[in-house]
C-alpha atoms as a PDB file:
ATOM      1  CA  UNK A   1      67.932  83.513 121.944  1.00  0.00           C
ATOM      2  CA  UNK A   2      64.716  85.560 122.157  1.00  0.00           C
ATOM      3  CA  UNK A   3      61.823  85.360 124.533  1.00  0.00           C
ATOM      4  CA  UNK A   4      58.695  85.703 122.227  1.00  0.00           C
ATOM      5  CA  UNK A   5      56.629  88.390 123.222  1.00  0.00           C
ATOM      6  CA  UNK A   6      53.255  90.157 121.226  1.00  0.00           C
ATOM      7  CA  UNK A   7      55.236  92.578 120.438  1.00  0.00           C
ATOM      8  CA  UNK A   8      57.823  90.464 118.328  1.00  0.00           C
ATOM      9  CA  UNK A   9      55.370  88.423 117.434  1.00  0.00           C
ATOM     10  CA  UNK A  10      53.291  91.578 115.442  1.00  0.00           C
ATOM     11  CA  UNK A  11      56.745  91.797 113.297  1.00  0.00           C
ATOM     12  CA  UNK A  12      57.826  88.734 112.516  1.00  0.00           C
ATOM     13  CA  UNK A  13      56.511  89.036 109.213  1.00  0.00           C
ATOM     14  CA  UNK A  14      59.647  91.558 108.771  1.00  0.00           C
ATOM     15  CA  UNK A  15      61.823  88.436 109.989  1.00  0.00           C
ATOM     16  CA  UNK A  16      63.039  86.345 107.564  1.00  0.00           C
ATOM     17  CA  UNK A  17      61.935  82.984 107.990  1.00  0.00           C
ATOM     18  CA  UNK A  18      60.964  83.756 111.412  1.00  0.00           C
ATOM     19  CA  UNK A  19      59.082  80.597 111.763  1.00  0.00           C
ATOM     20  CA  UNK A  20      62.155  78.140 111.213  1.00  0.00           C
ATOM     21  CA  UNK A  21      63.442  77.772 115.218  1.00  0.00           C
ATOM     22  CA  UNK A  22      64.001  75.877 118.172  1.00  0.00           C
ATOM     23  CA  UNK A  23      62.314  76.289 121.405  1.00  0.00           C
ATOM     24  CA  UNK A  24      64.018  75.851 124.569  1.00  0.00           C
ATOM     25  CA  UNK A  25      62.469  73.835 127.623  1.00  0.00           C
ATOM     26  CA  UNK A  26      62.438  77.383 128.962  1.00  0.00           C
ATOM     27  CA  UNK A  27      60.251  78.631 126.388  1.00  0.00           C
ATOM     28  CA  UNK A  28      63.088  80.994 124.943  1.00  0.00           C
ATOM     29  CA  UNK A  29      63.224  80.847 121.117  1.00  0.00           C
ATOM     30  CA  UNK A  30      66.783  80.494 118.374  1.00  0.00           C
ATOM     31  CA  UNK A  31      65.856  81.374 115.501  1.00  0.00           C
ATOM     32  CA  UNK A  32      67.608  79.179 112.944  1.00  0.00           C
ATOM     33  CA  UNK A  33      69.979  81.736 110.392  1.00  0.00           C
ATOM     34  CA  UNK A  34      72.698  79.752 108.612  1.00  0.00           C
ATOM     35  CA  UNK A  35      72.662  76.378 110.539  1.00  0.00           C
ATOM     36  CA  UNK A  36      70.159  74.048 110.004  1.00  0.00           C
ATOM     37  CA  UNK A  37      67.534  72.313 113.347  1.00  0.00           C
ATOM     38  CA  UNK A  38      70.753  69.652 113.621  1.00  0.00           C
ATOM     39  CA  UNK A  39      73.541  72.177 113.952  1.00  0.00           C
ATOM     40  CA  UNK A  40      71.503  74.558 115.816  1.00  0.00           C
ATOM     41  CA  UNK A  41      70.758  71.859 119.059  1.00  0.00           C
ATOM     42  CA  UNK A  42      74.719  70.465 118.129  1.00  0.00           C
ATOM     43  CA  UNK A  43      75.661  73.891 119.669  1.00  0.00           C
ATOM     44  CA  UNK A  44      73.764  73.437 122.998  1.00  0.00           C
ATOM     45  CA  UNK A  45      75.431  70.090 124.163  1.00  0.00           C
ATOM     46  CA  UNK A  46      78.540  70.415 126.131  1.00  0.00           C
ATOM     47  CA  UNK A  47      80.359  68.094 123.195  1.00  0.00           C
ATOM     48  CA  UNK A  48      82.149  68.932 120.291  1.00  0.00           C
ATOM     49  CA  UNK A  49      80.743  68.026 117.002  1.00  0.00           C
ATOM     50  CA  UNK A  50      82.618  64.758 116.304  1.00  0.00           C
ATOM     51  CA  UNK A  51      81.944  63.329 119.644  1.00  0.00           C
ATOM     52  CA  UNK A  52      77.700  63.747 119.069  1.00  0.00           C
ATOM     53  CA  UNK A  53      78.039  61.641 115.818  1.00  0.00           C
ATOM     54  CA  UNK A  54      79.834  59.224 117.887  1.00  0.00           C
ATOM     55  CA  UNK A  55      76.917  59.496 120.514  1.00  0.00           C
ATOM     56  CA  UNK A  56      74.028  58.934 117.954  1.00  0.00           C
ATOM     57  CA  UNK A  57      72.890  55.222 117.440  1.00  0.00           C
ATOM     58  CA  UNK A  58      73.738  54.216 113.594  1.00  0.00           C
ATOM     59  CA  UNK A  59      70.524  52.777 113.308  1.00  0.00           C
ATOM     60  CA  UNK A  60      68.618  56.022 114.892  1.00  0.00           C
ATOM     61  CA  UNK A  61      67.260  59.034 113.215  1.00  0.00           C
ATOM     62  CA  UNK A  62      70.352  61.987 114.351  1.00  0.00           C
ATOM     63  CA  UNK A  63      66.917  64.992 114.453  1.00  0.00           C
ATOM     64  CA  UNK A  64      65.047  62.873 116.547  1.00  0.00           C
ATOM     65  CA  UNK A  65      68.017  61.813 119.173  1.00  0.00           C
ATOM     66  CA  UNK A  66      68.708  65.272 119.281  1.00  0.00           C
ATOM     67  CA  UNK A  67      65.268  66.517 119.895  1.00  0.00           C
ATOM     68  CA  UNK A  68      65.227  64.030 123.022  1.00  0.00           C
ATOM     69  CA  UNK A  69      68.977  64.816 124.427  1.00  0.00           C
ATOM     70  CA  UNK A  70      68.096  68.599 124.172  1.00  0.00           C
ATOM     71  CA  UNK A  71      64.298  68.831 125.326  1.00  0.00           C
ATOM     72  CA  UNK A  72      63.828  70.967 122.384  1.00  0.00           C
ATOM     73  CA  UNK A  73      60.895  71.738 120.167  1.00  0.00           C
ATOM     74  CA  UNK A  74      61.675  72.306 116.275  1.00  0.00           C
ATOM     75  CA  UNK A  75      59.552  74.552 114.418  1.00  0.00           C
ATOM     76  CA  UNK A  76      58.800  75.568 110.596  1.00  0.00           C
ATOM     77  CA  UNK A  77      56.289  76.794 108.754  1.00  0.00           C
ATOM     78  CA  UNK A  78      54.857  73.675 107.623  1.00  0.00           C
ATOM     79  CA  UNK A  79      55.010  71.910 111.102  1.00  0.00           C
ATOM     80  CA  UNK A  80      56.317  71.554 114.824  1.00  0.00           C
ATOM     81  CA  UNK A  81      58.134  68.212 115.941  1.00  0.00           C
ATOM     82  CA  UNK A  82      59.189  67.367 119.823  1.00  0.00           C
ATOM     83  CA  UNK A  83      58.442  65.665 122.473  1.00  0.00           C
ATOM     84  CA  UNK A  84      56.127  66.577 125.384  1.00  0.00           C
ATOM     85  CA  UNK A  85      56.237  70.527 125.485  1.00  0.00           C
ATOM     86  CA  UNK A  86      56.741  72.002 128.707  1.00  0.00           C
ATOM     87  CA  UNK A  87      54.156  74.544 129.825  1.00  0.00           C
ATOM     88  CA  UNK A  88      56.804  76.828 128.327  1.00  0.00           C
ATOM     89  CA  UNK A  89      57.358  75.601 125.163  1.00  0.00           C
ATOM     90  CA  UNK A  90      53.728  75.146 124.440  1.00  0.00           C
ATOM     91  CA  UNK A  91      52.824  78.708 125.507  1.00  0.00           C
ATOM     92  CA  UNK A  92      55.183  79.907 122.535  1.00  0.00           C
ATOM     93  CA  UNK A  93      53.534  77.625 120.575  1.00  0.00           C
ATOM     94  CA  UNK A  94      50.279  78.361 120.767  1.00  0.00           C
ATOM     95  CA  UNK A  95      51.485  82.189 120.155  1.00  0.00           C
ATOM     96  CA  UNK A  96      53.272  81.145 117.006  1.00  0.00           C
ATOM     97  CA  UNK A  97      50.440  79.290 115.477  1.00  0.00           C
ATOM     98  CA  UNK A  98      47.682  82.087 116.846  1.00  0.00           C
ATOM     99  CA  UNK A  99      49.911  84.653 114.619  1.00  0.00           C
ATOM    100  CA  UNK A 100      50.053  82.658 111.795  1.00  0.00           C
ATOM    101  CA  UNK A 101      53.587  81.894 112.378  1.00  0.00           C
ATOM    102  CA  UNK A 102      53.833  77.668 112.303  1.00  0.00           C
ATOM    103  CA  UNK A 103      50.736  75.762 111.498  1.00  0.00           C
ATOM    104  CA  UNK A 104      49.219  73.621 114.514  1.00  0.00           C
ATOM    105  CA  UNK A 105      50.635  70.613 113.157  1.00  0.00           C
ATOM    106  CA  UNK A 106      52.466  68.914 116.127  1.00  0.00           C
ATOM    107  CA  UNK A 107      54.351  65.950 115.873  1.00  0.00           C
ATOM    108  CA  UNK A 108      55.234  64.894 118.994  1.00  0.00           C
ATOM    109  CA  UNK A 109      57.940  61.630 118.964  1.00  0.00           C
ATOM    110  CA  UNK A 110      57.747  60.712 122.571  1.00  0.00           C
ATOM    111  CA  UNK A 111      56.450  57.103 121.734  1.00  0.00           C
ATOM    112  CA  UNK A 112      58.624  56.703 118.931  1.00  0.00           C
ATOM    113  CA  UNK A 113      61.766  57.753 121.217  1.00  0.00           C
ATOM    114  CA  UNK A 114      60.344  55.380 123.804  1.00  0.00           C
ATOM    115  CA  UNK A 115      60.620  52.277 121.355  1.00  0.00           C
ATOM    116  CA  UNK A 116      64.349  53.255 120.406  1.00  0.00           C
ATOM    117  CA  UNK A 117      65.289  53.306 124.041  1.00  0.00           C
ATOM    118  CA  UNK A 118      63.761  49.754 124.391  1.00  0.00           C
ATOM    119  CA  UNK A 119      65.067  48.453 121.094  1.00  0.00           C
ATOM    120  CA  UNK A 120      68.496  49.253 122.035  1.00  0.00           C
ATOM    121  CA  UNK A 121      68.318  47.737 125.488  1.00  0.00           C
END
C-alpha cells in the first residue's frame, strides 16, 4: 500500500501498469501486480477465499459485491468503478486522472448495489 503523493505521481510512468489499483476508503493506493481487482480486495476481508464465494449471491456480479463489502475504488487505465468516494479516495482520484494516470471515467454502482440489496430482501 502506497499513499500517492506528486512525487510518485511524476514517476509512475516508470511503474508498470501503475494505473491498474485499488483505492482504500483511506485514500491509500495497492497497486494490482499478479492478482487481479477480485483477488486483490479477497485479501482485505477477514475470510478465507472459499468462504467469500460462499458469501457472494449466485445471481450477483462477485466485482461489484466486493467493491461494496470493501469500500474500495477500482482503477485502470480505461476507467474507475466504486461507489461513493470518500473525500479520500476522490482526492487520489482526481490526482490520477490530472497526471494522466486513469481517465475521468467514473462509474459509480451505488444505485445498482442499492437494487441488489432490495431484490434479495
Amino acid at each position: 500500500m502506497v499513499k500517492i503523493t506528486e512525487e510518485l505521481l511524476q514517476k509512475a510512468d516508470q511503474i508498470l501498469n501503475f494505473s491498474d489499483g485499488v483505492i482504500m476508503p483511506d485514500g491509500d493506493y495497492i497497486l494490482i501486480e499478479e492478482k487481479g481487482h477480485l483477488q486483490t480486495m479477497m485479501e482485505l476481508l477477514p475470510y478465507p477465499e472459499k468462504e467469500i464465494w460462499k458469501m457472494i449471491p449466485e445471481n450477483d456480479s462477485a466485482l461489484f459485491w466486493m467493491i461494496e463489502k470493501t469500500g474500495c475504488v477500482l482503477t485502470d487505465y480505461n476507467s474507475t468503478v466504486g461507489m461513493a468516494m470518500t473525500p479520500e479516495q476522490k482526492e487520489v482520484f482526481d490526482a490520477l486522472v490530472k497526471h494522466g494516470i486513469v481517465s475521468a471515467e467514473y462509474f459509480d454502482i451505488t444505485k445498482q448495489r442499492q437494487k441488489m440489496r432490495e431484490q434479495g430482501k
